[in-house]
PDB file of N, CA and C in Angstrom:
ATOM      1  N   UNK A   1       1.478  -8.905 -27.517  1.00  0.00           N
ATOM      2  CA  UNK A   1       0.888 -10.208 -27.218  1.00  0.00           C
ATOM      3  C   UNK A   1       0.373 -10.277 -25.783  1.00  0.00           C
ATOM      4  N   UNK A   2       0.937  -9.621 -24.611  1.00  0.00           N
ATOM      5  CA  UNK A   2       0.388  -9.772 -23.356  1.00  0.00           C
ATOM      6  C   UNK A   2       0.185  -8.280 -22.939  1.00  0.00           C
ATOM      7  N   UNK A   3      -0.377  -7.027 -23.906  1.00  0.00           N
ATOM      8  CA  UNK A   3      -1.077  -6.131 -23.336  1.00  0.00           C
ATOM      9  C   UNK A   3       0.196  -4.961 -23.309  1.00  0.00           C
ATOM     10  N   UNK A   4      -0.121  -3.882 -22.503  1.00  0.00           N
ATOM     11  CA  UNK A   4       0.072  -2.601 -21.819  1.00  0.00           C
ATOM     12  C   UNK A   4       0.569  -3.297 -20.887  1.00  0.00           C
ATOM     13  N   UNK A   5       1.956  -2.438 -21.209  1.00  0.00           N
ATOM     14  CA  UNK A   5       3.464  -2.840 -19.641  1.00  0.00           C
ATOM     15  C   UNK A   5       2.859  -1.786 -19.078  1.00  0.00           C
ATOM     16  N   UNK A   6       3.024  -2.136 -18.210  1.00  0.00           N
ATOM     17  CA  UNK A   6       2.747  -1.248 -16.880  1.00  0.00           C
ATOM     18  C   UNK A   6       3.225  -1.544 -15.849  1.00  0.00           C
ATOM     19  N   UNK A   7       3.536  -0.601 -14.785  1.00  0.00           N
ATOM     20  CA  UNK A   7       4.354  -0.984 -12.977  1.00  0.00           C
ATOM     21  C   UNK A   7       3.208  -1.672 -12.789  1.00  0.00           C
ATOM     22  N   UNK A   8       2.193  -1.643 -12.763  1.00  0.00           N
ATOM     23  CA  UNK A   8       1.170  -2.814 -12.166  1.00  0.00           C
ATOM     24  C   UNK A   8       1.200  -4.192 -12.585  1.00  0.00           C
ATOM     25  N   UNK A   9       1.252  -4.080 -14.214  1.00  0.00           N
ATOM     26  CA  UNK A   9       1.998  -5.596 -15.302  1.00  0.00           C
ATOM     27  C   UNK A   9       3.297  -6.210 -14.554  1.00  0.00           C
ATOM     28  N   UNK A  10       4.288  -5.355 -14.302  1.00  0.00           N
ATOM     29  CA  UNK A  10       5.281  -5.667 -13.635  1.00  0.00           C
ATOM     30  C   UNK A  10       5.418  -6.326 -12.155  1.00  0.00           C
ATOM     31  N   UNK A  11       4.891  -5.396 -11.636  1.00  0.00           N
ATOM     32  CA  UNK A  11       4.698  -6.263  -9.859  1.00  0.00           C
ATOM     33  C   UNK A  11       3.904  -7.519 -10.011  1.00  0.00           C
ATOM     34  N   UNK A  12       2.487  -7.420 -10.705  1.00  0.00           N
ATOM     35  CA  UNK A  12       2.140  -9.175 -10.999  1.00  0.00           C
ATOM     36  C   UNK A  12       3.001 -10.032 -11.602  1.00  0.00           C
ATOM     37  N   UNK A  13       3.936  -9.579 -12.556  1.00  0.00           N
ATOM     38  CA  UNK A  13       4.679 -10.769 -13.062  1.00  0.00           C
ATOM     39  C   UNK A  13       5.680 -10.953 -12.132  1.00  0.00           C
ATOM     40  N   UNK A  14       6.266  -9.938 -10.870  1.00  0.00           N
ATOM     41  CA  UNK A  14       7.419 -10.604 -10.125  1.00  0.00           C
ATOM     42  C   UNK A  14       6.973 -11.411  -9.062  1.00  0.00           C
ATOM     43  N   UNK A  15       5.633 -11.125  -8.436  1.00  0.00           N
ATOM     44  CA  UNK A  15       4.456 -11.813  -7.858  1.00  0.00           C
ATOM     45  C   UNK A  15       4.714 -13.337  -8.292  1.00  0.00           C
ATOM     46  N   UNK A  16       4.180 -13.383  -9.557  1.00  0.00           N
ATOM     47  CA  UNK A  16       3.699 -15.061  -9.958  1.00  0.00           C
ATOM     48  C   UNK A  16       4.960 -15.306  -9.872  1.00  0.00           C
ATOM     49  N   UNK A  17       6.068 -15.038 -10.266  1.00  0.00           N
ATOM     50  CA  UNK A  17       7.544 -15.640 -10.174  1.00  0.00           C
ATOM     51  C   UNK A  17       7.439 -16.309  -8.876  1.00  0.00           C
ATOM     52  N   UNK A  18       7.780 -15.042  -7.682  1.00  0.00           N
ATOM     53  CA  UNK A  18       8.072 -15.226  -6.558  1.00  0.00           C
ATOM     54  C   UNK A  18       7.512 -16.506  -6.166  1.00  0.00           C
ATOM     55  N   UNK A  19       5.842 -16.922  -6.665  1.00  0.00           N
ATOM     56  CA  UNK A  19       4.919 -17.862  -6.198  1.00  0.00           C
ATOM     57  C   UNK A  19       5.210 -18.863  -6.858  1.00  0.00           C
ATOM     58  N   UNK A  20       5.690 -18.682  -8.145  1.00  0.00           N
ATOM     59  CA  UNK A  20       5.586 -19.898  -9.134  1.00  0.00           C
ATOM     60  C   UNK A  20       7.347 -20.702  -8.295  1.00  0.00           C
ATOM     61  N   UNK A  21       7.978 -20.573  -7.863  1.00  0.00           N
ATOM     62  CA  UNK A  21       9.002 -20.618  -7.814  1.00  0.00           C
ATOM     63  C   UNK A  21       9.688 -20.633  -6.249  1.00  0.00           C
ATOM     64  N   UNK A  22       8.873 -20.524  -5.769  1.00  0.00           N
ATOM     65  CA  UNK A  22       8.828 -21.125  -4.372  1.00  0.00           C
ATOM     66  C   UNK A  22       9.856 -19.885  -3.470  1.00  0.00           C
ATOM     67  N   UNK A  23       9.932 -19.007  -4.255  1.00  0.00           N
ATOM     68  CA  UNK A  23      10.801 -17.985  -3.237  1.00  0.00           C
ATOM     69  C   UNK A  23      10.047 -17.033  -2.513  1.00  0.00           C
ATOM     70  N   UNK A  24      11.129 -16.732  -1.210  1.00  0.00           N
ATOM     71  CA  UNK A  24       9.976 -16.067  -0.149  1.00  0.00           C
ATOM     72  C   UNK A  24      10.169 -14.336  -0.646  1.00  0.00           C
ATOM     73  N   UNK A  25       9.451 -13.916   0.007  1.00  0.00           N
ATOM     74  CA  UNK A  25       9.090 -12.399  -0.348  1.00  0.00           C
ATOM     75  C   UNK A  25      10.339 -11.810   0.117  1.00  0.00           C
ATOM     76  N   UNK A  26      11.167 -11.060  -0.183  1.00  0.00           N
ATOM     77  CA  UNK A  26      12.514 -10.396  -0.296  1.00  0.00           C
ATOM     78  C   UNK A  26      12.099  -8.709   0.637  1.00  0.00           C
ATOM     79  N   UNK A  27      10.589  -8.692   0.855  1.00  0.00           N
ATOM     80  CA  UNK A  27      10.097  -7.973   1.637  1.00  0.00           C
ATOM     81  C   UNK A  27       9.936  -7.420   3.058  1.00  0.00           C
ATOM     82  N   UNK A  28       9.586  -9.226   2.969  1.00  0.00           N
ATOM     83  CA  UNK A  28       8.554 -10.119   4.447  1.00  0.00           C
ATOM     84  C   UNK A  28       9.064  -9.050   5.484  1.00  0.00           C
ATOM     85  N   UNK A  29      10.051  -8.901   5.555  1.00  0.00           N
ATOM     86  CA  UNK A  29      10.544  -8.417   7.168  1.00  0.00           C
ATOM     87  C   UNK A  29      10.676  -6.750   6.856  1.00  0.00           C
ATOM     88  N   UNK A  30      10.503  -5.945   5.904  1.00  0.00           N
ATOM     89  CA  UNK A  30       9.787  -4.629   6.015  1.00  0.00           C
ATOM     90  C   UNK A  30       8.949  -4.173   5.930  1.00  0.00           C
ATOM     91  N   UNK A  31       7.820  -5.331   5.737  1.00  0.00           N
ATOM     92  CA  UNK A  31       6.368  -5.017   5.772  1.00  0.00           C
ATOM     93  C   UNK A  31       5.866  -5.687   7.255  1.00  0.00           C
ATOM     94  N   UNK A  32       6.029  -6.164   7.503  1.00  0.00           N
ATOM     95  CA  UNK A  32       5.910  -6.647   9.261  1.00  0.00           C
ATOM     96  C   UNK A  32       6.143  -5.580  10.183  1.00  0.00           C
ATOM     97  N   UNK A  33       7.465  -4.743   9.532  1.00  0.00           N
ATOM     98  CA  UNK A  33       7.994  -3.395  10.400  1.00  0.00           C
ATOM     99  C   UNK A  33       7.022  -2.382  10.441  1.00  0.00           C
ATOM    100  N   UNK A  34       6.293  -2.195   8.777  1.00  0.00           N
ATOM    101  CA  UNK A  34       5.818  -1.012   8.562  1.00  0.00           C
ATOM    102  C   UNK A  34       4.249  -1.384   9.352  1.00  0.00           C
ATOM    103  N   UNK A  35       3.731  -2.471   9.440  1.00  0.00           N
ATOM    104  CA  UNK A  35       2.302  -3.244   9.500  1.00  0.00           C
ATOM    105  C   UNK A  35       2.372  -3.120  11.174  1.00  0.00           C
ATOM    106  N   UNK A  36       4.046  -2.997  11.927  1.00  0.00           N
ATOM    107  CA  UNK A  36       3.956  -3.387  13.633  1.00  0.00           C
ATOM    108  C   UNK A  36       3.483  -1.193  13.526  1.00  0.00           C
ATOM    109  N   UNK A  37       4.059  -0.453  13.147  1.00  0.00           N
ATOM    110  CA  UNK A  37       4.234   0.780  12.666  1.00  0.00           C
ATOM    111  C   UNK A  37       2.662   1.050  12.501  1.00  0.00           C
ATOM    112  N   UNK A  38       1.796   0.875  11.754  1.00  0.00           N
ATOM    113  CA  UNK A  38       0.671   1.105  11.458  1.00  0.00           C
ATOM    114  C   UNK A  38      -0.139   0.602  12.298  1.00  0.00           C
ATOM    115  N   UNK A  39      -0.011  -0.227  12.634  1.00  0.00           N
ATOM    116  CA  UNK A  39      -1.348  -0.812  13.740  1.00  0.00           C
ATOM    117  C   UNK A  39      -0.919   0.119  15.175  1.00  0.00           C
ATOM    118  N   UNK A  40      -0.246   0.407  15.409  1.00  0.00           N
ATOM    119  CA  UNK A  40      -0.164   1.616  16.329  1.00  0.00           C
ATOM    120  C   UNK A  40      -0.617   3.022  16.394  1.00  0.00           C
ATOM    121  N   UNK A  41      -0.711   2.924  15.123  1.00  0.00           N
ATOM    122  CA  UNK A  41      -1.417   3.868  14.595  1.00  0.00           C
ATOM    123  C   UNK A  41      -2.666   4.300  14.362  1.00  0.00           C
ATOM    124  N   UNK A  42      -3.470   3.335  14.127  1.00  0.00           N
ATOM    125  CA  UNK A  42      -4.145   3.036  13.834  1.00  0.00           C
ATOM    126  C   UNK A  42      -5.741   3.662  14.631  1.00  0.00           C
ATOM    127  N   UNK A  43      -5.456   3.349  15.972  1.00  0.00           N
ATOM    128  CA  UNK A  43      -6.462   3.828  16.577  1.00  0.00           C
ATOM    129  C   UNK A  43      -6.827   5.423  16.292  1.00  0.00           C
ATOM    130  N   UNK A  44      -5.630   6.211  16.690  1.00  0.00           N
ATOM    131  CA  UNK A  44      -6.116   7.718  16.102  1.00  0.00           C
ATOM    132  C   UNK A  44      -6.371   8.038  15.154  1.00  0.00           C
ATOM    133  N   UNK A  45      -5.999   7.265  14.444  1.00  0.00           N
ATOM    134  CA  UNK A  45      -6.657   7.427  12.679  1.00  0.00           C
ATOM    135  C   UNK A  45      -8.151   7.408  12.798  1.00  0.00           C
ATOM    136  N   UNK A  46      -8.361   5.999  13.212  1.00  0.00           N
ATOM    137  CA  UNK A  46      -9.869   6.280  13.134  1.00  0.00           C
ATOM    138  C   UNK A  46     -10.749   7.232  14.281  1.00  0.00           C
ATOM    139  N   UNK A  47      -9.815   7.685  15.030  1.00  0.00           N
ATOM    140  CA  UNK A  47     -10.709   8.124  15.995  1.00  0.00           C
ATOM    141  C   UNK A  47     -10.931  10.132  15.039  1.00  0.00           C
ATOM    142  N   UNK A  48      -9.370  10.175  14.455  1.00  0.00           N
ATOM    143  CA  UNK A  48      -9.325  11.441  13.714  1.00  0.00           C
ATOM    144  C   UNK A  48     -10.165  11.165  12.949  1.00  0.00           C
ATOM    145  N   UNK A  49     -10.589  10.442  12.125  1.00  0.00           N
ATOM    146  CA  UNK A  49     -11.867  10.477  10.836  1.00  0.00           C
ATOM    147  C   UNK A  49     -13.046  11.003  11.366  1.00  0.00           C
ATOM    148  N   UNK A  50     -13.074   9.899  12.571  1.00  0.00           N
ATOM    149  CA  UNK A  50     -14.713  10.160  13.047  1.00  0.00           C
ATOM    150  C   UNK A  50     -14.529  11.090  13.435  1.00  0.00           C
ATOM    151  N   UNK A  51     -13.868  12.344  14.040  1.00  0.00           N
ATOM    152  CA  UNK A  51     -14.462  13.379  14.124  1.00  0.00           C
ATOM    153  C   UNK A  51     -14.548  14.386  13.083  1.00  0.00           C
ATOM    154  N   UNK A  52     -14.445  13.808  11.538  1.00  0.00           N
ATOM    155  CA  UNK A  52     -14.410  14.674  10.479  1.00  0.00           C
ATOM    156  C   UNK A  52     -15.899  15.009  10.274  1.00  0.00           C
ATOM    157  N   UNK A  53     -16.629  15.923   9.609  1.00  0.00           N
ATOM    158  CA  UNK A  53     -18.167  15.986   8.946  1.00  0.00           C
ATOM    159  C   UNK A  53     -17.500  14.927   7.877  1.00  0.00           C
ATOM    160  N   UNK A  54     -18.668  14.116   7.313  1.00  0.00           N
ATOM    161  CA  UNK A  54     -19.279  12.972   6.457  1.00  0.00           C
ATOM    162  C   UNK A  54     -18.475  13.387   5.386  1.00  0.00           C
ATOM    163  N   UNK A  55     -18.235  14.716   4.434  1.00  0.00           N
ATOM    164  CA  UNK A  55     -18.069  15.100   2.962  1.00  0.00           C
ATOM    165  C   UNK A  55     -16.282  15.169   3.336  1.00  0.00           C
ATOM    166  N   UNK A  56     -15.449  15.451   4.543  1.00  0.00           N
ATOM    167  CA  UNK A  56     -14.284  15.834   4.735  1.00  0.00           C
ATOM    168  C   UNK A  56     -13.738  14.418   5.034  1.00  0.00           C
ATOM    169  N   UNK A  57     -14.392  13.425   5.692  1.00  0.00           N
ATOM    170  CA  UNK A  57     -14.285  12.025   5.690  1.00  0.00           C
ATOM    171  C   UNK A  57     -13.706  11.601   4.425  1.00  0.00           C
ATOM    172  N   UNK A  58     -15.209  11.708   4.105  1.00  0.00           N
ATOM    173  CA  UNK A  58     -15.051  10.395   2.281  1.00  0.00           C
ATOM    174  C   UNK A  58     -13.558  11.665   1.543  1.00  0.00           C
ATOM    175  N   UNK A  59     -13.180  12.462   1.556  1.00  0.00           N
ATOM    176  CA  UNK A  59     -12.183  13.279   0.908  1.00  0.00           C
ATOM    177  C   UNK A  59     -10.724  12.133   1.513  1.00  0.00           C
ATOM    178  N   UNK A  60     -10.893  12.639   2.689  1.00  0.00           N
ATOM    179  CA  UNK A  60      -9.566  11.982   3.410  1.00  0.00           C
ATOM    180  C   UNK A  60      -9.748  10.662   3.144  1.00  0.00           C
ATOM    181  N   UNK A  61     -10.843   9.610   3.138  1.00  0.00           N
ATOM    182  CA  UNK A  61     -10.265   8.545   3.172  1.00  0.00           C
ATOM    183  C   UNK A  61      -9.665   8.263   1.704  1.00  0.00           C
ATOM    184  N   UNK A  62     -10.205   8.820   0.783  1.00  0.00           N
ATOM    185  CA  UNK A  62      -9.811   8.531  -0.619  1.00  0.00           C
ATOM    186  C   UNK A  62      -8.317   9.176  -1.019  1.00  0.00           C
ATOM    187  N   UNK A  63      -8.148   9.973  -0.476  1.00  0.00           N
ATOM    188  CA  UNK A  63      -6.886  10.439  -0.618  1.00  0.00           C
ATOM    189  C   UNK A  63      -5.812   9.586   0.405  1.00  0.00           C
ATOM    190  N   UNK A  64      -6.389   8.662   1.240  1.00  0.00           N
ATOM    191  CA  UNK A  64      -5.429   7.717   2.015  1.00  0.00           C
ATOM    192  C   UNK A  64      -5.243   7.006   1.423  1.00  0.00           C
ATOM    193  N   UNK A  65      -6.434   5.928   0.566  1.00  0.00           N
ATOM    194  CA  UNK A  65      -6.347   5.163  -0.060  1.00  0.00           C
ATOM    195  C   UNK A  65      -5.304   5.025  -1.312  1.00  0.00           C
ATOM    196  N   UNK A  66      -5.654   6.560  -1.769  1.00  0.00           N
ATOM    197  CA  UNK A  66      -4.507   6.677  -3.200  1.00  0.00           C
ATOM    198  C   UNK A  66      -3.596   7.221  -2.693  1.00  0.00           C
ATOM    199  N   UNK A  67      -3.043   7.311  -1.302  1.00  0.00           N
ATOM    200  CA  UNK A  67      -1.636   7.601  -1.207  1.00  0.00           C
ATOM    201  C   UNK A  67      -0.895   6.068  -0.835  1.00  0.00           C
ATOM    202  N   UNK A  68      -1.386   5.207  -0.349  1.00  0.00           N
ATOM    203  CA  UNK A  68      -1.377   4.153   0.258  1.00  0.00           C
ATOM    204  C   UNK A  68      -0.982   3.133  -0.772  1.00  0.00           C
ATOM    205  N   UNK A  69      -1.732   3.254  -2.052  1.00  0.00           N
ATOM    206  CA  UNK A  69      -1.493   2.562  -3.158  1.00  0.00           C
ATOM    207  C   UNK A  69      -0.020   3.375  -3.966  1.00  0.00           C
ATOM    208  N   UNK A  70      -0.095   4.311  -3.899  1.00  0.00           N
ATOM    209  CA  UNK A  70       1.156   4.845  -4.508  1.00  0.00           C
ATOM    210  C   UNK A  70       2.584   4.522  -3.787  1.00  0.00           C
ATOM    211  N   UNK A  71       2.424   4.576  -2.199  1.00  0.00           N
ATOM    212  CA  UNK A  71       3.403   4.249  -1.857  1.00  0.00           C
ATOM    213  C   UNK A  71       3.595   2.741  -2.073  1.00  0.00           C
ATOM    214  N   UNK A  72       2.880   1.563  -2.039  1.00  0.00           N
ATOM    215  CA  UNK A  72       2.815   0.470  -1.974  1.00  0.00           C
ATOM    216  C   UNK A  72       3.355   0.095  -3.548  1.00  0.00           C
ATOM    217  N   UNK A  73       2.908   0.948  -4.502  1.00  0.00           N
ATOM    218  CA  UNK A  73       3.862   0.157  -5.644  1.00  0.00           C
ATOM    219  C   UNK A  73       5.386   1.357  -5.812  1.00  0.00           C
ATOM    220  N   UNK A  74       6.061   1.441  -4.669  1.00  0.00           N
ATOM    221  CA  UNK A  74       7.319   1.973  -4.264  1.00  0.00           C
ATOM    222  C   UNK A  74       7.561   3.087  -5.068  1.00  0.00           C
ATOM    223  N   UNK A  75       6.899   4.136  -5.040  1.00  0.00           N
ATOM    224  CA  UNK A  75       7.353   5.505  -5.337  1.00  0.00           C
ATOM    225  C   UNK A  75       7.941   6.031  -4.340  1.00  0.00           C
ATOM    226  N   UNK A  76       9.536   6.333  -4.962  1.00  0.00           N
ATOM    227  CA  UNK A  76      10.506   6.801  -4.031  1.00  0.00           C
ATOM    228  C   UNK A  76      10.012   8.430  -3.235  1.00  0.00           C
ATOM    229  N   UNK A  77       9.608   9.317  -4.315  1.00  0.00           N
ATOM    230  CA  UNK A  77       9.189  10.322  -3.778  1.00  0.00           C
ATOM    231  C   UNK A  77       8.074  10.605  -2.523  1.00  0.00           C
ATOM    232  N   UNK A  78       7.745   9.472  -2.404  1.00  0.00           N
ATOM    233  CA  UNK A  78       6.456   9.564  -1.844  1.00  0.00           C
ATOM    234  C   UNK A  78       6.475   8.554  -0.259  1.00  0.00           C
ATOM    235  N   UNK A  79       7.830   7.822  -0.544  1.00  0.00           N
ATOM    236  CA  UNK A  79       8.485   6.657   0.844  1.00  0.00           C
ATOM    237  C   UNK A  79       8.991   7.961   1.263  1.00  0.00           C
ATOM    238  N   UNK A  80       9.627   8.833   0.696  1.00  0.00           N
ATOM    239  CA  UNK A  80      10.808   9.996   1.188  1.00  0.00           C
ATOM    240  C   UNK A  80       9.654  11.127   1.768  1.00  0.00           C
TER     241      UNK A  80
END
Protein backbone atom coordinates (compact mmCIF):
# COMPACT_ATOMS: atom_id res chain seq x y z
CA UNK A 1 0.00 0.00 0.00
CA UNK A 2 2.83 2.65 0.58
CA UNK A 3 5.50 1.26 -1.93
CA UNK A 4 9.22 -0.21 -1.63
CA UNK A 5 10.67 -0.09 2.14
CA UNK A 6 13.63 1.24 1.81
CA UNK A 7 16.48 3.07 4.34
CA UNK A 8 15.45 6.10 2.36
CA UNK A 9 11.34 5.13 3.07
CA UNK A 10 12.58 4.85 6.53
CA UNK A 11 14.57 8.06 7.36
CA UNK A 12 11.48 10.07 5.71
CA UNK A 13 9.07 8.41 7.88
CA UNK A 14 11.28 9.12 11.16
CA UNK A 15 11.68 12.70 9.61
CA UNK A 16 7.82 13.43 9.38
CA UNK A 17 7.46 11.88 12.94
CA UNK A 18 10.18 13.91 14.37
CA UNK A 19 8.24 17.06 12.55
CA UNK A 20 4.82 15.89 12.94
CA UNK A 21 5.35 15.68 16.62
CA UNK A 22 7.21 18.42 17.69
CA UNK A 23 10.43 16.54 18.74
CA UNK A 24 13.85 17.96 18.30
CA UNK A 25 16.43 16.15 16.23
CA UNK A 26 18.18 13.51 18.63
CA UNK A 27 21.13 14.56 16.25
CA UNK A 28 21.26 18.41 16.45
CA UNK A 29 24.44 18.44 18.48
CA UNK A 30 26.50 15.84 16.19
CA UNK A 31 25.84 17.42 13.19
CA UNK A 32 26.87 20.96 14.39
CA UNK A 33 30.19 18.97 15.51
CA UNK A 34 30.66 17.33 12.21
CA UNK A 35 29.38 20.82 10.11
CA UNK A 36 32.08 23.01 12.89
CA UNK A 37 34.60 19.86 11.45
CA UNK A 38 33.84 20.44 7.79
CA UNK A 39 33.77 24.01 7.33
CA UNK A 40 37.37 23.89 8.36
CA UNK A 41 37.86 21.98 5.96
CA UNK A 42 36.57 23.15 3.58
CA UNK A 43 38.83 25.64 2.08
CA UNK A 44 41.47 22.95 0.94
CA UNK A 45 38.97 20.99 -0.48
CA UNK A 46 38.22 23.39 -2.83
CA UNK A 47 41.43 24.71 -3.32
CA UNK A 48 42.52 20.63 -3.89
CA UNK A 49 39.76 20.32 -6.71
CA UNK A 50 40.80 23.31 -8.47
CA UNK A 51 43.94 22.12 -9.00
CA UNK A 52 42.53 18.84 -10.49
CA UNK A 53 42.30 18.72 -14.75
CA UNK A 54 38.33 19.21 -15.49
CA UNK A 55 37.72 15.04 -16.19
CA UNK A 56 39.65 14.16 -12.52
CA UNK A 57 37.41 16.97 -10.95
CA UNK A 58 33.90 15.88 -12.13
CA UNK A 59 35.35 12.01 -10.95
CA UNK A 60 36.16 13.31 -7.42
CA UNK A 61 33.38 15.40 -6.97
CA UNK A 62 30.91 12.58 -7.71
CA UNK A 63 32.52 10.19 -5.74
CA UNK A 64 32.28 12.90 -2.73
CA UNK A 65 28.94 13.32 -3.33
CA UNK A 66 28.13 9.47 -3.15
CA UNK A 67 30.30 9.04 -0.29
CA UNK A 68 28.68 11.89 1.54
CA UNK A 69 25.24 10.48 0.93
CA UNK A 70 26.23 7.06 2.12
CA UNK A 71 27.65 8.23 5.13
CA UNK A 72 24.69 10.55 5.83
CA UNK A 73 22.12 7.72 5.75
CA UNK A 74 24.59 6.09 8.65
CA UNK A 75 26.55 3.34 7.17
CA UNK A 76 28.57 2.09 9.95
CA UNK A 77 31.31 0.86 7.67
CA UNK A 78 31.84 3.86 6.08
CA UNK A 79 31.53 6.45 9.68
CA UNK A 80 34.41 3.76 10.74
Amino acid sequence: AYGTLTVRSLLDTREHCLNEFNFPDPYSKVKQKENGIALKCFQSVIESLDSLAWEERQFALVKGLLAGNVFDWGAKAVSE
